[in-house]
C-alpha atoms as a PDB file:
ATOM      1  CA  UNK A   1     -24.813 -11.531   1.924  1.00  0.00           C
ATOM      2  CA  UNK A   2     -21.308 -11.481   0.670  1.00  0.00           C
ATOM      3  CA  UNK A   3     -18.271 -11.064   3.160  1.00  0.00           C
ATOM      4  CA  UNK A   4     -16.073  -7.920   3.229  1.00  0.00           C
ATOM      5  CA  UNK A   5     -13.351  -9.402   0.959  1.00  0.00           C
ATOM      6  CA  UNK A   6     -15.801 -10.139  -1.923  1.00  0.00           C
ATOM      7  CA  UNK A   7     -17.417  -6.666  -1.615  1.00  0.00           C
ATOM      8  CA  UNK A   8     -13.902  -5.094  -1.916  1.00  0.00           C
ATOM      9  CA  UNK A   9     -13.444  -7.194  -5.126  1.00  0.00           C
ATOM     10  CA  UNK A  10     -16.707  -6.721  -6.779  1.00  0.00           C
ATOM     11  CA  UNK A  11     -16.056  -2.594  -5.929  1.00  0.00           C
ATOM     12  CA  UNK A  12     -12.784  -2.885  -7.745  1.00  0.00           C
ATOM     13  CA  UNK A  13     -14.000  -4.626 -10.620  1.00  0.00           C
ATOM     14  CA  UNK A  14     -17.030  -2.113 -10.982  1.00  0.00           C
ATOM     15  CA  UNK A  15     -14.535   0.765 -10.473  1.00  0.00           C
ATOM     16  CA  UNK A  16     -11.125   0.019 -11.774  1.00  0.00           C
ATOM     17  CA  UNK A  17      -9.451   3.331 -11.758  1.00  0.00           C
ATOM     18  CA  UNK A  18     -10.480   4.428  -8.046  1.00  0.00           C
ATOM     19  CA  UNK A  19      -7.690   4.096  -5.679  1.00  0.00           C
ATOM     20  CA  UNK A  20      -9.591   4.059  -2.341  1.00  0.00           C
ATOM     21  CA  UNK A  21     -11.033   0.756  -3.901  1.00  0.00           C
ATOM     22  CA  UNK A  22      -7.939  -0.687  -4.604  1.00  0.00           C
ATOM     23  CA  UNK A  23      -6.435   0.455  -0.958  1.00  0.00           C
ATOM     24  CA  UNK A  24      -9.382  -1.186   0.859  1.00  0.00           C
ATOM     25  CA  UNK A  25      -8.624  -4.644  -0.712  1.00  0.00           C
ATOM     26  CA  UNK A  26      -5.393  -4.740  -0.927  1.00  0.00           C
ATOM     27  CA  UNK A  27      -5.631  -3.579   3.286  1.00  0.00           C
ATOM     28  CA  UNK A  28      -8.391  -6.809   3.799  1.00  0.00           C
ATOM     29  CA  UNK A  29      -6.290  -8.488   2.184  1.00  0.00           C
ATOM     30  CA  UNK A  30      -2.860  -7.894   4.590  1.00  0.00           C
ATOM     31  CA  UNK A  31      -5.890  -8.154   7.431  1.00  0.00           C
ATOM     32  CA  UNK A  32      -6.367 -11.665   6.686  1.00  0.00           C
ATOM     33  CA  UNK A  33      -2.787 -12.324   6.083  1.00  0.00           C
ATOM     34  CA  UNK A  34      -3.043 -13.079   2.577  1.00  0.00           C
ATOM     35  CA  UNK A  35       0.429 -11.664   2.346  1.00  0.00           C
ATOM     36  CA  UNK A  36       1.157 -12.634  -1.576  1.00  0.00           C
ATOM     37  CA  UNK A  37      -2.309 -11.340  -2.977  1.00  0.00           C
ATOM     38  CA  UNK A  38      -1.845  -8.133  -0.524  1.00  0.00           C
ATOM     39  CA  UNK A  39       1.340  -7.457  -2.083  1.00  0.00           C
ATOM     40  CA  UNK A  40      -0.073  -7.553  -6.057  1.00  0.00           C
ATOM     41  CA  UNK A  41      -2.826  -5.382  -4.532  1.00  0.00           C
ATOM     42  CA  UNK A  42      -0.643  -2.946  -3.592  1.00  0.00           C
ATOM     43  CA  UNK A  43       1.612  -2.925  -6.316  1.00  0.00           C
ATOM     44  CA  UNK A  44      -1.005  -2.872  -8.571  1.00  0.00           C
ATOM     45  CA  UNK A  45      -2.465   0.292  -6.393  1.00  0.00           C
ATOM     46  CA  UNK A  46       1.189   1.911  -6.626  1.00  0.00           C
ATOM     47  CA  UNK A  47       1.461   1.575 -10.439  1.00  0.00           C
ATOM     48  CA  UNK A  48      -2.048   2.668 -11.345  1.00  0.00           C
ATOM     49  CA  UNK A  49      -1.766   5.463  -8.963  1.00  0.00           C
ATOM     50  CA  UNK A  50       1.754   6.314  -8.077  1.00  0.00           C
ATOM     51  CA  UNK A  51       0.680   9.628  -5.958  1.00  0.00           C
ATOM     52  CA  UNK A  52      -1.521   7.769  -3.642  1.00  0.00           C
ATOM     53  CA  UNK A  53       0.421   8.379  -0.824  1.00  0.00           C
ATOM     54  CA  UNK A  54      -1.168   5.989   1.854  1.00  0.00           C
ATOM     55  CA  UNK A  55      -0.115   2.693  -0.029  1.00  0.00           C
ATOM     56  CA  UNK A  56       3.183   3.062   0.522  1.00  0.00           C
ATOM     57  CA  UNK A  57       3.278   3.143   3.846  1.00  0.00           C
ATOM     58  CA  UNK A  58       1.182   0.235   4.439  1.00  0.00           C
ATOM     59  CA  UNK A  59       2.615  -1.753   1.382  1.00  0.00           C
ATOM     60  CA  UNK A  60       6.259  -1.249   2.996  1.00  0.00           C
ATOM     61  CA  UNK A  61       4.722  -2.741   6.336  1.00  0.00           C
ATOM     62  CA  UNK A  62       3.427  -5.660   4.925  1.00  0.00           C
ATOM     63  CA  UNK A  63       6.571  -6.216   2.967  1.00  0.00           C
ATOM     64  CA  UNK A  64       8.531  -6.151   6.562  1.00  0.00           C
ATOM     65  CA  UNK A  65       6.129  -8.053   7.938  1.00  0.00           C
ATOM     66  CA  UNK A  66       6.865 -10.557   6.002  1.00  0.00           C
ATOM     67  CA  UNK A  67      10.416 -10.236   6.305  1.00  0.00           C
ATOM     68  CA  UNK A  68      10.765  -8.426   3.440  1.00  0.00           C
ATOM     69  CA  UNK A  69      13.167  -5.694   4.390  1.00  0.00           C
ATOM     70  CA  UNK A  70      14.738  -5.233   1.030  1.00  0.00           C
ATOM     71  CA  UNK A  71      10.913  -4.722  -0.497  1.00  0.00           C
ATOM     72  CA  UNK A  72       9.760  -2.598   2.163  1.00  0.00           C
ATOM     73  CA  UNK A  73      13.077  -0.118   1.785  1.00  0.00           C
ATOM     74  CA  UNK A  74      12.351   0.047  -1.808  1.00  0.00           C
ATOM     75  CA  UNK A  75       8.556   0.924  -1.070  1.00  0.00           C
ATOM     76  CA  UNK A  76       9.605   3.644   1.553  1.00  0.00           C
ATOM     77  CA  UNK A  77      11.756   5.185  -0.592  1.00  0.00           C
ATOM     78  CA  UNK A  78       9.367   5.749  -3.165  1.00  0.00           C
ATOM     79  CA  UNK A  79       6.652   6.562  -0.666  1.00  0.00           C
ATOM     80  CA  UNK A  80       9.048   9.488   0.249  1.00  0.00           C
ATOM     81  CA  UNK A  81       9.834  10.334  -3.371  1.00  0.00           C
ATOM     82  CA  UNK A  82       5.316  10.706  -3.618  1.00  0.00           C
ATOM     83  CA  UNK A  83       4.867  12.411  -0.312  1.00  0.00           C
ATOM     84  CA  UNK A  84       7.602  15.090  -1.111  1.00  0.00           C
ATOM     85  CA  UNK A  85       5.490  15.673  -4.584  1.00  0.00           C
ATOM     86  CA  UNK A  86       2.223  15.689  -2.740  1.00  0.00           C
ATOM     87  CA  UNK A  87       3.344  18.503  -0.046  1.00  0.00           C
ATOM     88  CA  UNK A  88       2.619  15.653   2.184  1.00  0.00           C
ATOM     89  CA  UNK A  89       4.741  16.391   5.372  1.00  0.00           C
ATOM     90  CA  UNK A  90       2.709  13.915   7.676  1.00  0.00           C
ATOM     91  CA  UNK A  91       3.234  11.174   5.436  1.00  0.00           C
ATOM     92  CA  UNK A  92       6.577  11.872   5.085  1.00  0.00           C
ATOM     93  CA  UNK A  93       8.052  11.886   8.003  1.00  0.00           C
ATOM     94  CA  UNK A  94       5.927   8.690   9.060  1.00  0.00           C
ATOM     95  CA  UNK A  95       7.758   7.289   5.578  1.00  0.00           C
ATOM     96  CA  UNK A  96      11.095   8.610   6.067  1.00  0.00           C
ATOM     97  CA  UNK A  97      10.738   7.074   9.577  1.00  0.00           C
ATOM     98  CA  UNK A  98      10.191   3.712   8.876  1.00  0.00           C
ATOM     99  CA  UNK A  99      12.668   3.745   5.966  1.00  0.00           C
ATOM    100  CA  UNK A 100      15.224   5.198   8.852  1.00  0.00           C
ATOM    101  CA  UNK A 101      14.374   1.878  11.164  1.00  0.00           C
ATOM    102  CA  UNK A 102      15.362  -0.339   8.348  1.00  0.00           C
ATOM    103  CA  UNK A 103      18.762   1.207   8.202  1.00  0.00           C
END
């Protein structure tokens, strides 16, 4: 039986342009502190689908967690920038939030 992680993969290769795929790995990913391939998930996420409002928020925590605060400012901000287009007002305040405890 294959493990989460190679699931995740195999879903994402059969189904390249869904985002919830690419969110789920990237998310294992973080989970099993594979902070570098986490990150390309995400950004890869973020590029392919720049109004998918829920990877920004986790990508910028990841980023800090890491100790990236520059990276994780940068993600906020543009998480902000995609929950203001979506209408998403839960999303952005949790956004603006952790963009606020960076400053």
């Amino acid at each position: 039986m294959m493990d989460r992680l190679a699931l995740l993969q195999k879903f994402v290769a059969d189904k390249p342009d869904d985002p919830f795929a690419r969110y789920g790995l990237a998310m294992e990913l973080s989970k099993r502190g594979l902070a570098a391939e986490a990150d390309a998930a995400f950004v890869e996420l973020m590029t392919r689908h720049p109004s998918y409002v829920p990877a920004y928020l986790m990508a910028g925590n990841a980023r800090l967690a890491r100790g990236d605060r520059d990276g994780a400012r940068e993600v906020f901000t543009r998480g902000v920038a995609a929950a203001t287009a979506a209408g998403d007002s839960h999303a952005l305040g949790e956004l603006q939030a952790a963009r606020a405890a960076l400053d």
